[in-house]
C-alpha atoms as a PDB file:
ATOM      1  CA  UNK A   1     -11.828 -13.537   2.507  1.00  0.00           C
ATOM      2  CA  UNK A   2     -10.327 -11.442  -0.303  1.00  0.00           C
ATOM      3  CA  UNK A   3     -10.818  -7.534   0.476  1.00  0.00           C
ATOM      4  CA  UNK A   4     -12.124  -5.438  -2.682  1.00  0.00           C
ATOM      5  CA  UNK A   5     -11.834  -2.056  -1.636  1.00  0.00           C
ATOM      6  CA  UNK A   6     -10.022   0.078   0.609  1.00  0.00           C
ATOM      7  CA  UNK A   7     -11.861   3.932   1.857  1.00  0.00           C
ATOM      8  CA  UNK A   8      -9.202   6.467   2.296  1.00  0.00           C
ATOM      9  CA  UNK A   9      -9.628  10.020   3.492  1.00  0.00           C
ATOM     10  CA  UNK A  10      -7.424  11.643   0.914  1.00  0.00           C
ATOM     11  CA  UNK A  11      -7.027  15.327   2.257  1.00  0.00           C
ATOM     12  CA  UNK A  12     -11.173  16.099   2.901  1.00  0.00           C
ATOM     13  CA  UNK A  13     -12.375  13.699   0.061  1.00  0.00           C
ATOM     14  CA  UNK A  14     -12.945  10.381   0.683  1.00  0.00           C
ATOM     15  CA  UNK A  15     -11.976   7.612  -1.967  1.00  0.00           C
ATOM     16  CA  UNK A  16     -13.007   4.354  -2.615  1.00  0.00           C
ATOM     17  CA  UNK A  17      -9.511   2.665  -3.614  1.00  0.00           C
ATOM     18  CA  UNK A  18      -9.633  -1.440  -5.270  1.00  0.00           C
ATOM     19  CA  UNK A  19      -6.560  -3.186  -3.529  1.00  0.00           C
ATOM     20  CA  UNK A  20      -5.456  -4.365  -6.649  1.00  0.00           C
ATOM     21  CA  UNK A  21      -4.346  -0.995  -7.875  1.00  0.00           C
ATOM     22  CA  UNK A  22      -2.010  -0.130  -5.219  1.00  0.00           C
ATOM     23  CA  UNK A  23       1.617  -1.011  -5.859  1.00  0.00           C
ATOM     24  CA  UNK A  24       2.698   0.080  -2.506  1.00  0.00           C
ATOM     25  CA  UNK A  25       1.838   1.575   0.998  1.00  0.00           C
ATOM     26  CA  UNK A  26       4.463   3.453   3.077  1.00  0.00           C
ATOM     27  CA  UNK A  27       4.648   4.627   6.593  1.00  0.00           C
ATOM     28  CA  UNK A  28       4.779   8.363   6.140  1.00  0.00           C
ATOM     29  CA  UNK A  29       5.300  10.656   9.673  1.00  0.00           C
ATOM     30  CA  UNK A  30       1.959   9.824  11.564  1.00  0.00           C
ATOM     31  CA  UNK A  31       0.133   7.806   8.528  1.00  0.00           C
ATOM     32  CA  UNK A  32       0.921   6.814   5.239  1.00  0.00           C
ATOM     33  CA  UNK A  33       0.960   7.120   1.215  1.00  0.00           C
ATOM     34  CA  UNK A  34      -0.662   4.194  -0.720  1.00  0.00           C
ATOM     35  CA  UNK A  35       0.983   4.095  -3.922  1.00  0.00           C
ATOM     36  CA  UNK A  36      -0.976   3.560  -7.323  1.00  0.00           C
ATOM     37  CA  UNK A  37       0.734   3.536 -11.185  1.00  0.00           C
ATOM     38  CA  UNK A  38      -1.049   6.991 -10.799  1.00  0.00           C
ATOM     39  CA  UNK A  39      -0.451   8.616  -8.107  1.00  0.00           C
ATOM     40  CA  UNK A  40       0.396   8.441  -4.615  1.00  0.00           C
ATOM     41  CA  UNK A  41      -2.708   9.202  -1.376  1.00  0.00           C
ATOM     42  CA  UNK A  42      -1.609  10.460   1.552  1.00  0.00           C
ATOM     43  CA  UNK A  43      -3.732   9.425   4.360  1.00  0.00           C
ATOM     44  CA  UNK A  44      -4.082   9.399   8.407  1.00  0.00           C
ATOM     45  CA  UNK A  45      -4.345   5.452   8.432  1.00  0.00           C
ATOM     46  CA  UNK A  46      -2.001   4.033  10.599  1.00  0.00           C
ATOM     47  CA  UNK A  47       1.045   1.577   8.958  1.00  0.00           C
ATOM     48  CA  UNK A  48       0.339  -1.239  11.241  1.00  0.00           C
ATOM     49  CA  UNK A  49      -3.256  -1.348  10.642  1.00  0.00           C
ATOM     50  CA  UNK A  50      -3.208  -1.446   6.802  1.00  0.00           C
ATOM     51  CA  UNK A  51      -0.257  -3.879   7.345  1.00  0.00           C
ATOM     52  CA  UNK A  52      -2.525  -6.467   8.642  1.00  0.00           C
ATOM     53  CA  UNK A  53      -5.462  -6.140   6.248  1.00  0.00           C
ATOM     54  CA  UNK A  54      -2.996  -5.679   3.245  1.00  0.00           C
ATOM     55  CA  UNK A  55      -0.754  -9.005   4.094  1.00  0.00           C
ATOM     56  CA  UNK A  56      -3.820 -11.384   3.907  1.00  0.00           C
ATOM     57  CA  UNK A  57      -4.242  -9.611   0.139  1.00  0.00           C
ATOM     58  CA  UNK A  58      -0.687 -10.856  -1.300  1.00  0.00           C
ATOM     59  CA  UNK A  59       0.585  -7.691   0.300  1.00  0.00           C
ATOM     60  CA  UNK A  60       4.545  -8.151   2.015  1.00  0.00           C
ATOM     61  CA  UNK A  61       7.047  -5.996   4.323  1.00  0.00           C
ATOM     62  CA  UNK A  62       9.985  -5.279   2.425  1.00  0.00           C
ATOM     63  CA  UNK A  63      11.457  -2.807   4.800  1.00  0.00           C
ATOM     64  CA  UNK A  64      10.135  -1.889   8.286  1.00  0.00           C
ATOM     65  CA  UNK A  65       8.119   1.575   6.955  1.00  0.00           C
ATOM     66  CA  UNK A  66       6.964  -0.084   3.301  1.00  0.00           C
ATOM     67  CA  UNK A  67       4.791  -2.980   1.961  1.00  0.00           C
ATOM     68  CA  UNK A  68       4.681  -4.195  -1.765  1.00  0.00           C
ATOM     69  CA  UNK A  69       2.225  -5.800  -3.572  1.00  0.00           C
ATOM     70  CA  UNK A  70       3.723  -8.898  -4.821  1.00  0.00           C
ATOM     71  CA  UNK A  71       1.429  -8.621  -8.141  1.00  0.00           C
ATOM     72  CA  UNK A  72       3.542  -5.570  -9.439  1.00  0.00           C
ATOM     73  CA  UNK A  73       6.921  -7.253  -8.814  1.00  0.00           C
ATOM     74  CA  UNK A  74       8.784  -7.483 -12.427  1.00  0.00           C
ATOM     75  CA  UNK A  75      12.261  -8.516 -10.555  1.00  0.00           C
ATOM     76  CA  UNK A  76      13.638  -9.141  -7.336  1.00  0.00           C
ATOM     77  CA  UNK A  77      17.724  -7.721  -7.055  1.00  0.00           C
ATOM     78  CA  UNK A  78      20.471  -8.281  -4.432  1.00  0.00           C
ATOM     79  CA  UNK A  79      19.512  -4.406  -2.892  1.00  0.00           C
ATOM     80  CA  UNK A  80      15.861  -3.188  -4.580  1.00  0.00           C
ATOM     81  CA  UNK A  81      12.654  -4.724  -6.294  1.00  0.00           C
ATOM     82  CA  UNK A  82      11.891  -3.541  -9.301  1.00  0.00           C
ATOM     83  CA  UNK A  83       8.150  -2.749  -9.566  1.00  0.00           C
END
C-alpha cells in the first residue's frame, strides 16, 4: 500500500507533507528533519519510526542517522550521492 501523505508537527503547526516531496529524513537529537527541495521540518517523530513507513515508499538508509529517497538520486559516487 503506497502512503500519500505524511502529518508533521512542524514547531505548533501541523503540516500535511506528500512523501514524494521529501528528498531526505535525518535523525536530528531526539527527532528529526525531513528534507524537501524547499526547505527542511524539524519534527519530534522518532528516526526509527519514519524509517519503517518511509522504506516500503522507495525510501533507503544510507548512513545510520539518514534515509534518501531513491527518486531524487541524480548519481551514486565512491563517498556521497548526489541528490
Amino acid at each position: 500500500m503506497k502512503l500519500e501523505n505524511v502529518y508533521l508537527r512542524d514547531k505548533r503547526v501541523y503540516v500535511d507533507l506528500n512523501v514524494d516531496e521529501i528528498m531526505m529524513v535525518e535523525a536530528f537529537g531526539r527527532g528529526t528533519v525531513l528534507y524537501t527541495e524547499k526547505e527542511g521540518i524539524e519534527t519530534s517523530l522518532l528516526f526509527k519510526g519514519l524509517k519503517e513507513k518511509l522504506e516500503r515508499q522507495g525510501f533507503k538508509q544510507s548512513h545510520r542517522s539518514c534515509l534518501i529517497n531513491l527518486n531524487y538520486i541524480v548519481d551514486i559516487h565512491e563517498d556521497y550521492v548526489e541528490m
